[in-house]
C-alpha atoms as a PDB file:
ATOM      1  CA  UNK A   1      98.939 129.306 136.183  1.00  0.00           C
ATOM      2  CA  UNK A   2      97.427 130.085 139.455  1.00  0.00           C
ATOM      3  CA  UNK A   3      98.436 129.508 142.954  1.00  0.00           C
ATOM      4  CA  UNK A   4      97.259 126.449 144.743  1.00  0.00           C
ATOM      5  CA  UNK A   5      97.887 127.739 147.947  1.00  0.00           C
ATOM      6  CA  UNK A   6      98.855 131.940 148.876  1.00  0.00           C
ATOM      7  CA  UNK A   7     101.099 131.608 152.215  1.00  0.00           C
ATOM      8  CA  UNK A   8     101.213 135.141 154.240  1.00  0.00           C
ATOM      9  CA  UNK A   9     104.150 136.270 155.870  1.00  0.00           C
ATOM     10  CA  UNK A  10     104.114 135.491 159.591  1.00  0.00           C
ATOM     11  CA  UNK A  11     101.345 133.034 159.239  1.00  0.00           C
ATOM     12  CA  UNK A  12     101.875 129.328 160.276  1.00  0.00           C
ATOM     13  CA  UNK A  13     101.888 126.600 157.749  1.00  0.00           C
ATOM     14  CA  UNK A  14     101.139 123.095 158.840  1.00  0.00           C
ATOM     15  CA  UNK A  15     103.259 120.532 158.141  1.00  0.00           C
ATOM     16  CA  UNK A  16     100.549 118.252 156.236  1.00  0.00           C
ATOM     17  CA  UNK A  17     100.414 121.853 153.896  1.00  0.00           C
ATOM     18  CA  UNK A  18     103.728 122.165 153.495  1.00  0.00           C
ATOM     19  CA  UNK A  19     104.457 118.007 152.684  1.00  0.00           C
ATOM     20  CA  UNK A  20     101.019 118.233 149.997  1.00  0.00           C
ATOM     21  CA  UNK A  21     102.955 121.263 148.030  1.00  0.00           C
ATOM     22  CA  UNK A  22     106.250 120.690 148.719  1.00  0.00           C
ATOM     23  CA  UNK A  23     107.608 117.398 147.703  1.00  0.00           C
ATOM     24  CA  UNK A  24     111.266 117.980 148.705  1.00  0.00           C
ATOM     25  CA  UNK A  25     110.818 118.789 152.217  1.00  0.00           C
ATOM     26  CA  UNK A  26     112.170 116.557 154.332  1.00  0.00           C
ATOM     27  CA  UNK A  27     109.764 114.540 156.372  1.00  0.00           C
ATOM     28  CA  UNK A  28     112.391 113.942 159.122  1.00  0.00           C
ATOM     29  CA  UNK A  29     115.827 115.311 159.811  1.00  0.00           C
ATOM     30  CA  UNK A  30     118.729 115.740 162.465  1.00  0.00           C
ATOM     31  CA  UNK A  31     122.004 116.624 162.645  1.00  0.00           C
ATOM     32  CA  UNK A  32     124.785 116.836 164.907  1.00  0.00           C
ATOM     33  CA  UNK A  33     128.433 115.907 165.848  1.00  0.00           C
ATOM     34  CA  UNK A  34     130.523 113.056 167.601  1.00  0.00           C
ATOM     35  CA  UNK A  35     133.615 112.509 168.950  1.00  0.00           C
ATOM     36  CA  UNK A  36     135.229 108.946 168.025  1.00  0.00           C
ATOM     37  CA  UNK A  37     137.758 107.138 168.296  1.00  0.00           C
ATOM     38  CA  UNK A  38     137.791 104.273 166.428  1.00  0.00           C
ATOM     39  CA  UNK A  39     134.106 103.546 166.942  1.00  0.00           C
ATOM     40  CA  UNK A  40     131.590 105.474 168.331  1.00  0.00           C
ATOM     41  CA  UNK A  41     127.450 105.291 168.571  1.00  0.00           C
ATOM     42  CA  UNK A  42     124.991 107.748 167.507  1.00  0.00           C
ATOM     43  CA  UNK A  43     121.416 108.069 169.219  1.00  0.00           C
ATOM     44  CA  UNK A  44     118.682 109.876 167.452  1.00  0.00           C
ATOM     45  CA  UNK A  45     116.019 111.642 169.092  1.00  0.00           C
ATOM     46  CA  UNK A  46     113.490 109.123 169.970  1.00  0.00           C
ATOM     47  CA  UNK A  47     110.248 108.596 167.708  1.00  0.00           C
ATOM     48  CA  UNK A  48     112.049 111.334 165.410  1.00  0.00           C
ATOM     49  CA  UNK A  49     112.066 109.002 162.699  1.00  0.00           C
ATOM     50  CA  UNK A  50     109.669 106.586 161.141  1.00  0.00           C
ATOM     51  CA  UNK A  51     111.707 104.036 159.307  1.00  0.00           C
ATOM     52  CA  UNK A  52     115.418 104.050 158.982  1.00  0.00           C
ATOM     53  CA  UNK A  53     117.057 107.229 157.110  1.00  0.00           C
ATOM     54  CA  UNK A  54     119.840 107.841 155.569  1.00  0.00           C
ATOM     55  CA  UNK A  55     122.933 108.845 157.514  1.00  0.00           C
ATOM     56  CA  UNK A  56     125.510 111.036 156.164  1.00  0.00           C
ATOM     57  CA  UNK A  57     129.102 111.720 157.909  1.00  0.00           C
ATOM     58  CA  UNK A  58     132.206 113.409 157.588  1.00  0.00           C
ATOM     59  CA  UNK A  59     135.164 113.391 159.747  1.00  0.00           C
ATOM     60  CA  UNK A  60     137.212 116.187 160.683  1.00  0.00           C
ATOM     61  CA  UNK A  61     140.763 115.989 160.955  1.00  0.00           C
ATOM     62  CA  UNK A  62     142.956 118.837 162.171  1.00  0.00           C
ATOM     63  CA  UNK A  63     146.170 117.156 162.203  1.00  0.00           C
ATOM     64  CA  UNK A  64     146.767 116.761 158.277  1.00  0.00           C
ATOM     65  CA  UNK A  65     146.095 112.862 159.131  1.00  0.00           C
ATOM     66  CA  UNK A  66     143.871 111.604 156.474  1.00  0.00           C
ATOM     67  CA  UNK A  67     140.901 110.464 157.799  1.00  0.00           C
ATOM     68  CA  UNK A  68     137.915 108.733 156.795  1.00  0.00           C
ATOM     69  CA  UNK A  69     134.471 107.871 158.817  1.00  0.00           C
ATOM     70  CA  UNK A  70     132.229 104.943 157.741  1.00  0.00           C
ATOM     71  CA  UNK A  71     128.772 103.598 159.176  1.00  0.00           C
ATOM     72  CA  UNK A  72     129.279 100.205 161.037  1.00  0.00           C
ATOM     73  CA  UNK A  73     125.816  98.744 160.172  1.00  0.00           C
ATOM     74  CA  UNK A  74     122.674  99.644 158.519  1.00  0.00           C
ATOM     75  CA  UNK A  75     121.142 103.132 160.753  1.00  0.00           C
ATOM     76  CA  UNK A  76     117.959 102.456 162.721  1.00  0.00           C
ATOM     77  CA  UNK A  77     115.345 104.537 163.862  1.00  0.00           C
ATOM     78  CA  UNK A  78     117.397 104.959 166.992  1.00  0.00           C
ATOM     79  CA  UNK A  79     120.318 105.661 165.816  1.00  0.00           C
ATOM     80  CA  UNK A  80     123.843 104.442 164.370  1.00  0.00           C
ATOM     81  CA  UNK A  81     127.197 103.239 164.953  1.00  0.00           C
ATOM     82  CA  UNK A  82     130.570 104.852 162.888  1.00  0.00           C
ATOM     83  CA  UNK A  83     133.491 104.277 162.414  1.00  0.00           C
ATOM     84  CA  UNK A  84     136.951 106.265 162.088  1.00  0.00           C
ATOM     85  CA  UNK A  85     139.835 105.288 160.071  1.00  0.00           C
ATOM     86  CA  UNK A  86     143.262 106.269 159.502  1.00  0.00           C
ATOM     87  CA  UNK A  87     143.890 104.426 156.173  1.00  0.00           C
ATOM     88  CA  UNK A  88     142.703 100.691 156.666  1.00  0.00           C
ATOM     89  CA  UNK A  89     143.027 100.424 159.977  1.00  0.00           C
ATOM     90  CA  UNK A  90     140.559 102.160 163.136  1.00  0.00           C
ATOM     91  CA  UNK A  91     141.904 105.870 164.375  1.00  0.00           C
ATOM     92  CA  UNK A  92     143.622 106.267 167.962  1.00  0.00           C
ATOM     93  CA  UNK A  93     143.191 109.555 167.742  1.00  0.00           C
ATOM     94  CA  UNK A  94     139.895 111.224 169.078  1.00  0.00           C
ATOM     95  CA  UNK A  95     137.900 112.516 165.921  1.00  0.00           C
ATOM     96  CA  UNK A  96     134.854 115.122 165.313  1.00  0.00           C
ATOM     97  CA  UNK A  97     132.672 113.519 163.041  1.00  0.00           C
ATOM     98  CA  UNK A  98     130.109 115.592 161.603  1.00  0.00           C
ATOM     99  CA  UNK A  99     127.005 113.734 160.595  1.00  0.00           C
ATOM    100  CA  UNK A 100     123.348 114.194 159.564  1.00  0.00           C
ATOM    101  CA  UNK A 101     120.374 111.609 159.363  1.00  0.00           C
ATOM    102  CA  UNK A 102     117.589 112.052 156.756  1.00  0.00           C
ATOM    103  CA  UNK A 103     113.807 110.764 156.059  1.00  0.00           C
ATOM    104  CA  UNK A 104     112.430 112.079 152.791  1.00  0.00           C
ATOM    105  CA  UNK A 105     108.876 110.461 152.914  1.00  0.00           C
ATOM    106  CA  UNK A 106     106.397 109.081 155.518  1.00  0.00           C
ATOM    107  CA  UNK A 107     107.316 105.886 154.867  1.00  0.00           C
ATOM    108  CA  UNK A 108     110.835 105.844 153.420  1.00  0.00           C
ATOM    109  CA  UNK A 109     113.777 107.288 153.861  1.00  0.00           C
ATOM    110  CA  UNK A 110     114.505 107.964 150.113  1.00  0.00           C
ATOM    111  CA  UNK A 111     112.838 110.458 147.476  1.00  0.00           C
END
């Protein structure tokens, strides 16, 4: 089999290179935490994504409270809204929620 493509160390790749040989690299992606308390928004870096992606989050709890986070609505391009709870019922308590937002294709946040 021979190589499509021979990358050299220290040499930049372009991104339309990298997306026609790689199909599992990400298209779009950000990360980042938030504090919440009960409910709390998110705002993603603006034109980063194309169509909506997926959102992923995890809350951190310190306290040995279990706690869970959930998205309040579908994301957007611009962002999203979560949610913190402490069983059924919204958290008090101040919580780090870890979260990251993904875009797999051009046009679609799964692939």
């Amino acid at each position: 089999m021979t190589a499509k493509n021979v990358f050299t160390a220290g040499t930049d790749i372009l991104a339309s290179t990298m997306n026609e040989n790689f199909s599992t690299v990400p298209y779009a992606m950000e990360s980042g935490t938030v504090t919440v308390t009960g409910s709390g928004a998110v705002t993603f870096t603006a034109g980063r994504f194309s169509v909506a992606p997926y959102v992923i989050v995890t809350v951190v709890s310190s306290t040995g409270t279990a706690s869970s986070a959930t998205l309040n609505a579908t994301p957007t391009t611009s962002g999203v809204t979560i949610n913190v709870w402490n069983g059924t019922v919204a958290s008090t308590v101040a919580r780090a929620v870890y979260w990251t937002a993904i875009q797999m294709k051009s046009g679609s946040a799964n692939g």
